[in-house]
Protein backbone atom coordinates (compact mmCIF):
# COMPACT_ATOMS: atom_id res chain seq x y z
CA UNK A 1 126.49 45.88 176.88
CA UNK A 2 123.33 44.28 175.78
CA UNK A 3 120.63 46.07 174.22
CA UNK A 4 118.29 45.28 176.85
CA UNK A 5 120.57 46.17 179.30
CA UNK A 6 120.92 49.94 178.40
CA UNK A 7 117.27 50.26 178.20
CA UNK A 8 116.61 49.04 181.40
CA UNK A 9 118.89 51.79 183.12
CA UNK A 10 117.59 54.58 180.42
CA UNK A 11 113.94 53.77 181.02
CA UNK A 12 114.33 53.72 184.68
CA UNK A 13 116.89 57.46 184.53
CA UNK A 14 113.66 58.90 182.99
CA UNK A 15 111.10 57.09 184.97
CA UNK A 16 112.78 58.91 188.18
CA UNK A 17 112.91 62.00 186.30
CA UNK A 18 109.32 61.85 185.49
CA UNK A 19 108.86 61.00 189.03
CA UNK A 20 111.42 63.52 190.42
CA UNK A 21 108.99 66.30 188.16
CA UNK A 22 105.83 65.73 189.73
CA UNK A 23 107.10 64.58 193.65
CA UNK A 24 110.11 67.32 193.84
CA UNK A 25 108.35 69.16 196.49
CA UNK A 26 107.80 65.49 198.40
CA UNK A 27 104.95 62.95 197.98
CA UNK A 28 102.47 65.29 198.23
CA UNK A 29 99.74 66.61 195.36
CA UNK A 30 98.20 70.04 195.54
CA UNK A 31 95.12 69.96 194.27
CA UNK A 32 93.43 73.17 192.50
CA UNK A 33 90.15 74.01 190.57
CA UNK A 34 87.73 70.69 189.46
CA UNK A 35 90.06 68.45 191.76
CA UNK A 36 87.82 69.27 194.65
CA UNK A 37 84.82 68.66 193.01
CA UNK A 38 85.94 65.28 191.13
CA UNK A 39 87.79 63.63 193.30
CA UNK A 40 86.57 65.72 197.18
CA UNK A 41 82.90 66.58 196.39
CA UNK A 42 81.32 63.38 193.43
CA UNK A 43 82.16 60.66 196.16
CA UNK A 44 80.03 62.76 198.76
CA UNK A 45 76.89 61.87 197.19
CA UNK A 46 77.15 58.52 197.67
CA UNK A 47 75.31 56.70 194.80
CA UNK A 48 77.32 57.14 192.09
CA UNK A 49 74.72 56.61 189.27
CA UNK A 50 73.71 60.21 190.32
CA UNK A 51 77.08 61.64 189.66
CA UNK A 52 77.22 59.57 186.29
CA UNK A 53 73.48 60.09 184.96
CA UNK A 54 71.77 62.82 186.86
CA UNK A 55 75.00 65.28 186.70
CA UNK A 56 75.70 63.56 183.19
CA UNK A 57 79.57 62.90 183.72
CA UNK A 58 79.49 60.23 182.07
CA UNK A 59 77.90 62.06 178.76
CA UNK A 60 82.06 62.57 177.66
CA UNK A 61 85.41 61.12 178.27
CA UNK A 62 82.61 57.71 179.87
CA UNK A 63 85.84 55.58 181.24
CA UNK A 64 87.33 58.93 182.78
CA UNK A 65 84.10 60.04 184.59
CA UNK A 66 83.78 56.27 185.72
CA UNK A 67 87.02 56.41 187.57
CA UNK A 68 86.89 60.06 189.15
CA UNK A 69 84.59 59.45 192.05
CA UNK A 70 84.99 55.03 191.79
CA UNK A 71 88.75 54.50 191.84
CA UNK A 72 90.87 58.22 192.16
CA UNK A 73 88.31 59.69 194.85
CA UNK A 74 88.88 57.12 196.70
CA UNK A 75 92.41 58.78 197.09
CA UNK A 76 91.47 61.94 198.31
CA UNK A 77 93.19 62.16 201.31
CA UNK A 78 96.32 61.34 199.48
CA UNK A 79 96.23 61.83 196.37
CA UNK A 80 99.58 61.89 195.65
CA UNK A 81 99.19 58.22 195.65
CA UNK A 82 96.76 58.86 192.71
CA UNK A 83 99.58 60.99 190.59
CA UNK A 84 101.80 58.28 191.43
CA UNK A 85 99.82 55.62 189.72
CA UNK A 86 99.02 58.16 186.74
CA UNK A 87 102.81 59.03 186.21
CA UNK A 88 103.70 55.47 186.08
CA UNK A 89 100.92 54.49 183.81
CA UNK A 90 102.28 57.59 181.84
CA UNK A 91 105.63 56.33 181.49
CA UNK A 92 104.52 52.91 180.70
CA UNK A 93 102.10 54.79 178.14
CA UNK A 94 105.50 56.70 176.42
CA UNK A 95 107.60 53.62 176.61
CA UNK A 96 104.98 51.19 174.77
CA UNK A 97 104.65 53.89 171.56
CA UNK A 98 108.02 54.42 171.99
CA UNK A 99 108.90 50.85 171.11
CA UNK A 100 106.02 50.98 168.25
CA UNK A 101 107.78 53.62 166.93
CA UNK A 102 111.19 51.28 167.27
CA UNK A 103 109.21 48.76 165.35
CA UNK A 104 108.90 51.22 162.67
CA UNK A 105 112.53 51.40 162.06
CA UNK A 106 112.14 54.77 164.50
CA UNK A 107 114.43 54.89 167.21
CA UNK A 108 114.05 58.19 169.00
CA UNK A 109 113.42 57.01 172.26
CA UNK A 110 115.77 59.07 174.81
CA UNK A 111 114.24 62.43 173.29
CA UNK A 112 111.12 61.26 172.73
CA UNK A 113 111.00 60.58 176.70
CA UNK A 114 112.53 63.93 177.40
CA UNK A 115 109.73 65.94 175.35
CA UNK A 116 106.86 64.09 175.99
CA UNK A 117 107.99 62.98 179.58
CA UNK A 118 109.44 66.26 181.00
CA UNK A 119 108.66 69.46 178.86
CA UNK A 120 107.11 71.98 181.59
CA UNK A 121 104.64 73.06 178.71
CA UNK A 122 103.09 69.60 179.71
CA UNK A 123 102.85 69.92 183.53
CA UNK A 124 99.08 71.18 183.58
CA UNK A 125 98.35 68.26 181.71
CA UNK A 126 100.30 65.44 183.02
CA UNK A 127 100.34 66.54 186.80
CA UNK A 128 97.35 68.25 187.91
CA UNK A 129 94.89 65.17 187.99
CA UNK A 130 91.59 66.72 187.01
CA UNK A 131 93.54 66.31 183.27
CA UNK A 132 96.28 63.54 184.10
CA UNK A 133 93.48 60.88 184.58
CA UNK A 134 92.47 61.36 181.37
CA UNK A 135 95.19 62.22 179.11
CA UNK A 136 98.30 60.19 181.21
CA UNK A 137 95.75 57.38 181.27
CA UNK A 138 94.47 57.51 178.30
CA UNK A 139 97.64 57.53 176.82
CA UNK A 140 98.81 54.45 178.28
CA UNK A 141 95.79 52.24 176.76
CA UNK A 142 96.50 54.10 173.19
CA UNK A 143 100.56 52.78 173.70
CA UNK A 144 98.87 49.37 174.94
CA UNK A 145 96.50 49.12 172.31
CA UNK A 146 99.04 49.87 169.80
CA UNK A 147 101.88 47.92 170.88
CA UNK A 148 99.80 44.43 170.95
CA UNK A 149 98.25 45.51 167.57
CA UNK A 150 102.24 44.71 166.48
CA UNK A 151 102.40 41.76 168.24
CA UNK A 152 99.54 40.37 166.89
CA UNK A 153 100.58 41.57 163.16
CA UNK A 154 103.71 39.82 164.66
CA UNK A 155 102.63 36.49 166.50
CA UNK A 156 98.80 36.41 165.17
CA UNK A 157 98.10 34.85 168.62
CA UNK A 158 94.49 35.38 170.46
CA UNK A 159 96.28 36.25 173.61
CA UNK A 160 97.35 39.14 171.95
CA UNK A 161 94.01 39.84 170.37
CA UNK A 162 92.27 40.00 173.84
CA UNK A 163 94.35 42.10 175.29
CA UNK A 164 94.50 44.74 172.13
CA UNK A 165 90.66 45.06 171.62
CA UNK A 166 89.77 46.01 175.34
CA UNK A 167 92.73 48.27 175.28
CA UNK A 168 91.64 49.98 172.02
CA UNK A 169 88.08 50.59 173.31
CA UNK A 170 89.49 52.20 176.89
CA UNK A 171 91.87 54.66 174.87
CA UNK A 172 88.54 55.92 173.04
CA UNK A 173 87.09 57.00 175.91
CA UNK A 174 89.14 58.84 178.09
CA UNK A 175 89.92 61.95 175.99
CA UNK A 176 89.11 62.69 172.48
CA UNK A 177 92.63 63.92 171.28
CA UNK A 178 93.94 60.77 172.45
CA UNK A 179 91.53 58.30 170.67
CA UNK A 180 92.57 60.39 167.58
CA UNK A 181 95.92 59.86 168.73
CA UNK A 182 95.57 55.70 169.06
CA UNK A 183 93.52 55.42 165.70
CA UNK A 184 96.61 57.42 164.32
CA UNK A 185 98.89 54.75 166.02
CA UNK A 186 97.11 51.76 164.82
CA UNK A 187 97.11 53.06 161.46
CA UNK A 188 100.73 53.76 161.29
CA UNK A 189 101.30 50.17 162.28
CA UNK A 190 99.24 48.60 159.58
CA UNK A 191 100.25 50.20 156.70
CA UNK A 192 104.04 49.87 157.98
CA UNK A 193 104.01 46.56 159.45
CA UNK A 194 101.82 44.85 156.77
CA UNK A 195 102.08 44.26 153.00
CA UNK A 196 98.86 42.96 152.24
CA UNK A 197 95.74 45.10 151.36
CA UNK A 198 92.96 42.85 152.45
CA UNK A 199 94.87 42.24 155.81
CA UNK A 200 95.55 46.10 156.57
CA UNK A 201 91.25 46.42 156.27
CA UNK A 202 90.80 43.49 158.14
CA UNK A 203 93.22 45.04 160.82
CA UNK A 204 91.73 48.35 160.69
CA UNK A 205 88.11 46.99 161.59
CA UNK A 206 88.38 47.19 164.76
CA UNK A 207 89.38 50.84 165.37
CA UNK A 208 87.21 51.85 162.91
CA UNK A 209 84.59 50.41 164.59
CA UNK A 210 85.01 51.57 167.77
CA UNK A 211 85.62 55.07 166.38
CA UNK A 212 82.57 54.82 164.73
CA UNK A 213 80.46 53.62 168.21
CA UNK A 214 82.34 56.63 169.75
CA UNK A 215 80.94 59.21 167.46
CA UNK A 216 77.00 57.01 167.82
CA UNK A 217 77.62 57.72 171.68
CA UNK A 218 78.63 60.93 172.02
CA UNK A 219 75.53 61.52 170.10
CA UNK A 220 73.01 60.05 172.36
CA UNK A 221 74.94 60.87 175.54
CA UNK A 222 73.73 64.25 174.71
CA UNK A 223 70.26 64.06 176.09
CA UNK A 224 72.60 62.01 179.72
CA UNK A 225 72.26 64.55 182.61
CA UNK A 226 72.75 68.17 183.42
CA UNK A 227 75.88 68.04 181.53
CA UNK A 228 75.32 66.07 178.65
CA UNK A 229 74.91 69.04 176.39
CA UNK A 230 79.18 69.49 176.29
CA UNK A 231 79.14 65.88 174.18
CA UNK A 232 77.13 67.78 171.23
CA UNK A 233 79.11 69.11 168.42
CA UNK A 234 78.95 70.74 165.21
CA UNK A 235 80.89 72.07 162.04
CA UNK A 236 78.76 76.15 162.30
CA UNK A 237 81.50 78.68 161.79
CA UNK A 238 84.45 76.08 160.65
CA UNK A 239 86.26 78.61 159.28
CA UNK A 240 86.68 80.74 162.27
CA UNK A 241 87.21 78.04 164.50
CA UNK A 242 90.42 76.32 162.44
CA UNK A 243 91.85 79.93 162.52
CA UNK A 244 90.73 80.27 166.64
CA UNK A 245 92.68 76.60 166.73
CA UNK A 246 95.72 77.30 164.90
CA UNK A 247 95.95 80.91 166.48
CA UNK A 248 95.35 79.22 170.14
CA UNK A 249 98.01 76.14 169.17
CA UNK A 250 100.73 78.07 167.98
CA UNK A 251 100.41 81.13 170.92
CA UNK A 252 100.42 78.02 173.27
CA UNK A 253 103.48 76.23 171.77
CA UNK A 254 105.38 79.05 171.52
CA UNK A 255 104.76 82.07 174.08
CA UNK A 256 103.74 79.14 176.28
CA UNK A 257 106.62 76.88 175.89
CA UNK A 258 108.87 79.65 175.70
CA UNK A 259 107.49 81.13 179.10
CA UNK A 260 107.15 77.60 180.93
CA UNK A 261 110.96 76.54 179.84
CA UNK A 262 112.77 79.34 179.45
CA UNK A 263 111.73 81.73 181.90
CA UNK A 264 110.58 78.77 184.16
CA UNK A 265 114.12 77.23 184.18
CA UNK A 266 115.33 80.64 185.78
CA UNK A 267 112.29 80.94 188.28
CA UNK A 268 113.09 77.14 189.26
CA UNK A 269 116.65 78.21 189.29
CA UNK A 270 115.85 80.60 191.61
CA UNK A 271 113.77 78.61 193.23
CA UNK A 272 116.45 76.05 194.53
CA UNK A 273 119.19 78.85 195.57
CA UNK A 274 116.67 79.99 198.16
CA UNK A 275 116.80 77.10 201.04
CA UNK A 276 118.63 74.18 201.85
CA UNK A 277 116.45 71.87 200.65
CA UNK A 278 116.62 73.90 197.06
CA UNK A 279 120.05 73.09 196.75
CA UNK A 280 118.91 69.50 197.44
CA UNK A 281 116.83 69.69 194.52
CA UNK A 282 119.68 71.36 192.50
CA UNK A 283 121.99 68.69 193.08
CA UNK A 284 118.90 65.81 192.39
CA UNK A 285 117.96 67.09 189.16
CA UNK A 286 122.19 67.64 188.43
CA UNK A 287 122.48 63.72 188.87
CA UNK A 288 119.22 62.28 186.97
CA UNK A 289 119.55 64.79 183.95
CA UNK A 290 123.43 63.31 183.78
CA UNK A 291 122.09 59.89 184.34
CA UNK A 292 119.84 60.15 181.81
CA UNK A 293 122.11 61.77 179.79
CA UNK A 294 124.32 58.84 179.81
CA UNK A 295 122.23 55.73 179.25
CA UNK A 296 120.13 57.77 176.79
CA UNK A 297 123.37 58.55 174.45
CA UNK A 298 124.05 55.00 174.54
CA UNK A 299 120.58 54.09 172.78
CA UNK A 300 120.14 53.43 169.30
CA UNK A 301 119.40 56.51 167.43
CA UNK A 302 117.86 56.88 163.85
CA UNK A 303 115.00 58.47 161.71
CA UNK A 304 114.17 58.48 158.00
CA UNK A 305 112.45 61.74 157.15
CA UNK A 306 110.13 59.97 154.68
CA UNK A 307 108.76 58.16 157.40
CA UNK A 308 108.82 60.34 160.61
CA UNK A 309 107.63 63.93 158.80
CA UNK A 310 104.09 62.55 157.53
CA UNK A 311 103.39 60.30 160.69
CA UNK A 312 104.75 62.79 162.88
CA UNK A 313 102.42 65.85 161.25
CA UNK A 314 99.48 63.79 161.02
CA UNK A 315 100.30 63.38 164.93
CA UNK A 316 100.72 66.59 165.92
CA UNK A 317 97.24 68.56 164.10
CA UNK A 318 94.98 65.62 163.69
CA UNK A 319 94.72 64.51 167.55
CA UNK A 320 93.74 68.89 167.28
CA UNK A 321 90.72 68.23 165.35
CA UNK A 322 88.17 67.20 168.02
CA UNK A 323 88.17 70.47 169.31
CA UNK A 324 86.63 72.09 166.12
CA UNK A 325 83.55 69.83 166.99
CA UNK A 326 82.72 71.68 169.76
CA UNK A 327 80.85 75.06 169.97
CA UNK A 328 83.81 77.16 170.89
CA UNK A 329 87.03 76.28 169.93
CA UNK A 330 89.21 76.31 173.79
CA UNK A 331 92.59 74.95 173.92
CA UNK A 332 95.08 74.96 176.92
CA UNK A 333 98.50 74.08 177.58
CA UNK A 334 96.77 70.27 178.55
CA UNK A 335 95.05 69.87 175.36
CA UNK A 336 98.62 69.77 173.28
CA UNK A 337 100.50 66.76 174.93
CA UNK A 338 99.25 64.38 173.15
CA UNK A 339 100.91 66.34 169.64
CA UNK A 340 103.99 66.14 171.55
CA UNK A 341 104.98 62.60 170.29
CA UNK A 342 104.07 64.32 166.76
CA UNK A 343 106.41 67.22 167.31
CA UNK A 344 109.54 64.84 168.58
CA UNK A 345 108.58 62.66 165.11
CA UNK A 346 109.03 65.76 162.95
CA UNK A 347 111.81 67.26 164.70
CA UNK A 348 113.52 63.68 164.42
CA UNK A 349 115.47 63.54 161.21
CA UNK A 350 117.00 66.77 162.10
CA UNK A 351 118.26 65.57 165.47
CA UNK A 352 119.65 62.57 163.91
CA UNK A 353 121.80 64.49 162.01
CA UNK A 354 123.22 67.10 163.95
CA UNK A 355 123.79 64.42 166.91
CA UNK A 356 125.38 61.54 165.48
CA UNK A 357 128.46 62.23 167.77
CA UNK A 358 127.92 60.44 171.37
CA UNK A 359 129.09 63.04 172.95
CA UNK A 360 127.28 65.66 171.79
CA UNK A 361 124.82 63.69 172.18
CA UNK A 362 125.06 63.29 175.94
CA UNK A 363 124.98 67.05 175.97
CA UNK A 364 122.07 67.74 174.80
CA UNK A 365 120.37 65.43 176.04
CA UNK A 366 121.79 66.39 179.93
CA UNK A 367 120.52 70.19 179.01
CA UNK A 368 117.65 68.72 177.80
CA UNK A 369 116.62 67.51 181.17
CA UNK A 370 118.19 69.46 183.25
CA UNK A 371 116.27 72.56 181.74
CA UNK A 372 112.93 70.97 181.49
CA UNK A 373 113.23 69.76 185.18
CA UNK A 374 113.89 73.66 186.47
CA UNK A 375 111.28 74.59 184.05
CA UNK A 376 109.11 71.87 186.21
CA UNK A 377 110.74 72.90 190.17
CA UNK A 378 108.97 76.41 189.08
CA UNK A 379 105.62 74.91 187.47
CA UNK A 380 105.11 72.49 190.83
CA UNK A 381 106.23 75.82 193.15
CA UNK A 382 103.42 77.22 191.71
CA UNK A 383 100.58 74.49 192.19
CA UNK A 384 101.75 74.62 195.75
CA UNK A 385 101.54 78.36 196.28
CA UNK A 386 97.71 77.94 194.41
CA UNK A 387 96.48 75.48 196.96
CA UNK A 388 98.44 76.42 199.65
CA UNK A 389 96.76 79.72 199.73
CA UNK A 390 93.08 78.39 198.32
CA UNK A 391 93.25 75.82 201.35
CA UNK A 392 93.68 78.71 203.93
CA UNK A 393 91.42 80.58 202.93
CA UNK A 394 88.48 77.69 202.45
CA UNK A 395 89.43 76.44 205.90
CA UNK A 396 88.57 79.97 206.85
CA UNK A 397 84.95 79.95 204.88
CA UNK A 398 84.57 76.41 206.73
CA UNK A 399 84.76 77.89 210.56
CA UNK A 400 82.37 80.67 209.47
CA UNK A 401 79.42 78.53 207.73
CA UNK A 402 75.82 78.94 209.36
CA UNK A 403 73.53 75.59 210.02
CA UNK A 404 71.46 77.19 207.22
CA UNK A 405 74.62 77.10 204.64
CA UNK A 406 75.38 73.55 206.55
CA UNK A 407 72.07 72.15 205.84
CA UNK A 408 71.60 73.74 202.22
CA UNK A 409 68.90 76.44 202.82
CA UNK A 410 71.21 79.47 201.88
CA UNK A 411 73.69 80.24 199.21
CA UNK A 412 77.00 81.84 200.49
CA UNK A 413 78.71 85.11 199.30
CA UNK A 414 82.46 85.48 200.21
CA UNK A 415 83.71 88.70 199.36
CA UNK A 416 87.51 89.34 199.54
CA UNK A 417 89.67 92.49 198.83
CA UNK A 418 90.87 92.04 195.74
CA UNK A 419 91.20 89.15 192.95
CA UNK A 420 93.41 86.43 194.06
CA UNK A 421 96.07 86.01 192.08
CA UNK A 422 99.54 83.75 192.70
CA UNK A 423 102.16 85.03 190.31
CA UNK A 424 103.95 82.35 187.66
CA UNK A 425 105.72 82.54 184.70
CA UNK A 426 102.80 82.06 181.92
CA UNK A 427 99.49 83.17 182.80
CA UNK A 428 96.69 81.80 179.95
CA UNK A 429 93.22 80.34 180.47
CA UNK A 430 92.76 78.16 183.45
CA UNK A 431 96.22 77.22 183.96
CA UNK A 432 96.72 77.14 187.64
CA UNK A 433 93.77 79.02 189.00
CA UNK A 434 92.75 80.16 192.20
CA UNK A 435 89.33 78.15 193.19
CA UNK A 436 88.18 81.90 194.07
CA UNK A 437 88.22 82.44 190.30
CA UNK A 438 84.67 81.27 189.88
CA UNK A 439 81.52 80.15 192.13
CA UNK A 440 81.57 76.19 190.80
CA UNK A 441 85.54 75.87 191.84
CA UNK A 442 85.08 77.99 195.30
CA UNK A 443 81.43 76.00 196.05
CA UNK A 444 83.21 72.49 194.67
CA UNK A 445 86.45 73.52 197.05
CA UNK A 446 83.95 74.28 200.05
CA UNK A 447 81.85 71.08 200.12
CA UNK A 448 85.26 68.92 200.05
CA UNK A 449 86.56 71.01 202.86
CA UNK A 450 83.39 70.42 205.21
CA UNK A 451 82.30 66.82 203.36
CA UNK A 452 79.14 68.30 202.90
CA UNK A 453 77.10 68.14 199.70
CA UNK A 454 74.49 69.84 200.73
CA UNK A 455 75.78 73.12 200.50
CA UNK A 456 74.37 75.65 197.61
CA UNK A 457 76.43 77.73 195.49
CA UNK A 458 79.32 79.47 197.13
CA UNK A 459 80.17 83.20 195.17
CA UNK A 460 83.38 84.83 195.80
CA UNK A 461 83.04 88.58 195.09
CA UNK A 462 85.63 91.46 195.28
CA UNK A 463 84.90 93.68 197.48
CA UNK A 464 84.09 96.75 195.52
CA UNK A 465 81.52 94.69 193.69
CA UNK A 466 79.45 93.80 196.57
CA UNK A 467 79.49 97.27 197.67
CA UNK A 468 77.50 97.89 194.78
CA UNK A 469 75.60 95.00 194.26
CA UNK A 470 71.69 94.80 195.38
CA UNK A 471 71.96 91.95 197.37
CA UNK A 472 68.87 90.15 199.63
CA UNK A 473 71.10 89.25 203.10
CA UNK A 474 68.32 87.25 204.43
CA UNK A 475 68.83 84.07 202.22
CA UNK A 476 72.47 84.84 201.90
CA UNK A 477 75.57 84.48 204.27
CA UNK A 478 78.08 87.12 204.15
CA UNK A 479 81.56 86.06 204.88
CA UNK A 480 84.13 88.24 204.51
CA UNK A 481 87.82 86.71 204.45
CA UNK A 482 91.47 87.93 204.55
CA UNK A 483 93.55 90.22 201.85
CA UNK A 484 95.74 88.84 199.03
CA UNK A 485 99.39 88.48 200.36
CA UNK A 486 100.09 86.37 197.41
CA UNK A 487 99.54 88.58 195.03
């Protein structure tokens, strides 16, 4: 069968997979946390130039905060039409470096999809859209930007050039790990692709151009809005922040990975054996991990060592290195999928070893999926559970606002029982967080709910701290709201 051929039925086995991931519980999103605000509450106001220079999104990630309230609030309603744009621009993303990599004498494609596309360590970042729009998205200008930079090493036609220079400046401003993660790319494909010196510098203006402007903006977009102060950075305490990053990373690749696949596969396990429509899922992800397990054995499948193990550990800790710019060093299971197409490079040679055998190939790859998509049954369960609850219980604040709250003359306190806490498999920073975890997600969560900007600041409190708290009840609504059942 024709090269082409077998990866047209491999690239669309993992496309559904990808798609079977985020849309196993139906085409529906469940939105938790900044979703509200983004995508429910920074349409609201109207004129966006507010939103982008009085609230200063637009101070970091500029092409990201342009499209929250513009293109994905605009989805709100249904924004699983959103995450179904964002996974397919994700895929497309994958399969473009993919095929750089391929033109690097690096074919690694079927695992590379499987890791990058499907690892449940991933899901916070590549399904919940307050991070998807910016890394999923990001990621497929970087794969753009790179793959025409080969065709134009390739062809040296304009065409090529005008596509590759718009694409390079979009993957620079959605998230910083990724624009580390494209230079990387482009760099890779110059000093592999070409022989000459003078043409690899002449090929390397342009990122290094861009990166530079990057840097210049993030500079003056400090003084942009309320928020501009997050794009300021600086090297005080480096030493204590590359131990806080490599402590963080590591914790988060393995207790995290460990918790969201292993442990995750038998929560998702568990997860289908308890309806009908489980066992529907069972049998789904039974079928697409076997499908992908047999057009993905069929692809080619090599790695040289001397090429993959420097590209692919410059790829995993140098898209890392943005975060020691910032004050406090704060990674989350989001922050590390872009290092996963570093991690499948330097695990490469080995797998091209120990699976030279078709066969065994299939296998692992089929447990390979299959695992991952259990791992992903349980992380999407949980998002459910998270706004499921958070919904009810905001509906509830909703019927109980005063026209004082309505028409932004009081603040609101909400006191409930206890914390509210969903149970899942890895607990660690914000990942998957009731909006009653803070005042900005509850008040952001709130003025979706009613459409109403105008509301002030909306604080949930437990109720043994308002008992003690001194609190004036004439400029504050009291609402008191139902017990934690999900806890």
């Amino acid at each position: 069968m024709k090269t082409v051929n077998k990866r047209f039925f491999c690239d669309i086995a993992f496309l559904a997979a990808l798609l079977f991931k985020v849309f196993s519980q139906g085409l529906a999103y469940f939105p938790v946390l900044d979703d509200y605000i983004q995508y429910g509450g920074y349409p609201l106001y109207g004129d966006l130039s507010y939103v982008y220079l009085n609230i200063g999104t637009i101070s970091t990630r500029p092409f990201a905060a342009i499209l929250d309230p513009a293109v994905w609030g605009l989805f709100f309603s249904n924004m699983w039409v959103a995450l179904l744009i964002i996974s397919v621009m994700f895929f497309a993303g994958t399969k473009l470096i993919a095929s750089v990599f391929e033109r690097m004498d690096i074919h690694i494609t079927p695992f590379l999809y499987a890791i990058v596309l499907l690892i449940p360590l991933g899901f916070e970042g590549t399904y919940w859209i307050s991070a998807s729009s910016r890394i999923c998205v990001g990621l497929f200008f970087a794969g753009l930007a790179s793959y025409m930079l080969t065709k134009l090493i390739e062809k040296n036609k304009i065409a090529y050039w005008l596509i590759y220079v718009p694409a390079t400046v979009l993957s620079f401003g959605f998230y910083e790990s990724v624009m580390v993660l494209s230079a990387l790319l482009q760099l890779a494909v110059v000093l592999f692709l070409v022989k000459s010196n003078k043409k690899r510098l002449v090929y390397l203006i342009t990122p290094a151009v861009f990166g530079a402007s990057v840097i210049v903006y993030y500079k003056l977009a400090a003084n942009i809005g309320a928020m501009g102060s997050r794009a300021g950075f600086s090297l005080d305490g480096i030493g204590n922040k590359i131990y806080g990053l490599f402590s963080q990373f590591f914790e988060i690749l393995v207790k995290g990975g460990g918790l969201t696949t292993a442990k995750g596969a038998w929560h998702g396990l568990l997860i289908t054996f308890s309806s009908f429509w489980g066992v529907l899922l069972l049998v789904a992800a039974i079928i697409i991990s076997a499908v992908c397990a047999f057009w993905g054995a069929r692809e080619d499948f090599s790695a040289k060592a001397k090429r993959c193990i420097p590209l692919g550990i410059g790829l995993v800790f140098l898209p890392l290195v943005p975060n020691l710019l910032s004050a406090d060093v704060w990674l989350t299971y989001r922050s590390v999928v872009p290092v996963f197409f570093g991690l499948t490079l330097v695990s490469a040679p080995l797998f091209t070893k120990l699976l030279k055998n078709k066969s065994l190939r299939t296998a692992v790859i089929f447990f390979m999926v299959f695992l991952f998509s259990l791992g992903n049954i349980n992380e999407l369960d949980t998002y459910k559970k998270v706004s499921q609850k958070d919904n009810l219980l905001v509906s509830e604040i909703a019927q109980q606002l005063d026209n004082d709250v309505l028409s932004g003359n009081k603040e609101t306190i909400v006191v409930i029982p206890e914390e509210i806490i969903t149970p899942q498999v890895s607990y660690y920073k914000d990942h998957v967080k009731s909006v009653f975890d803070s005042d900005w997600a509850l008040t952001g969560a709130v003025r979706a709910k009613t459409k109403n900007i105008k509301i002030k600041t909306v604080t949930p409190m437990n109720a043994g701290l308002f008992a003690l708290a001194d609190i004036d009840t004439s400029s504050v609504q009291i609402i008191y709201i139902g017990g934690n059942d999900g806890k």
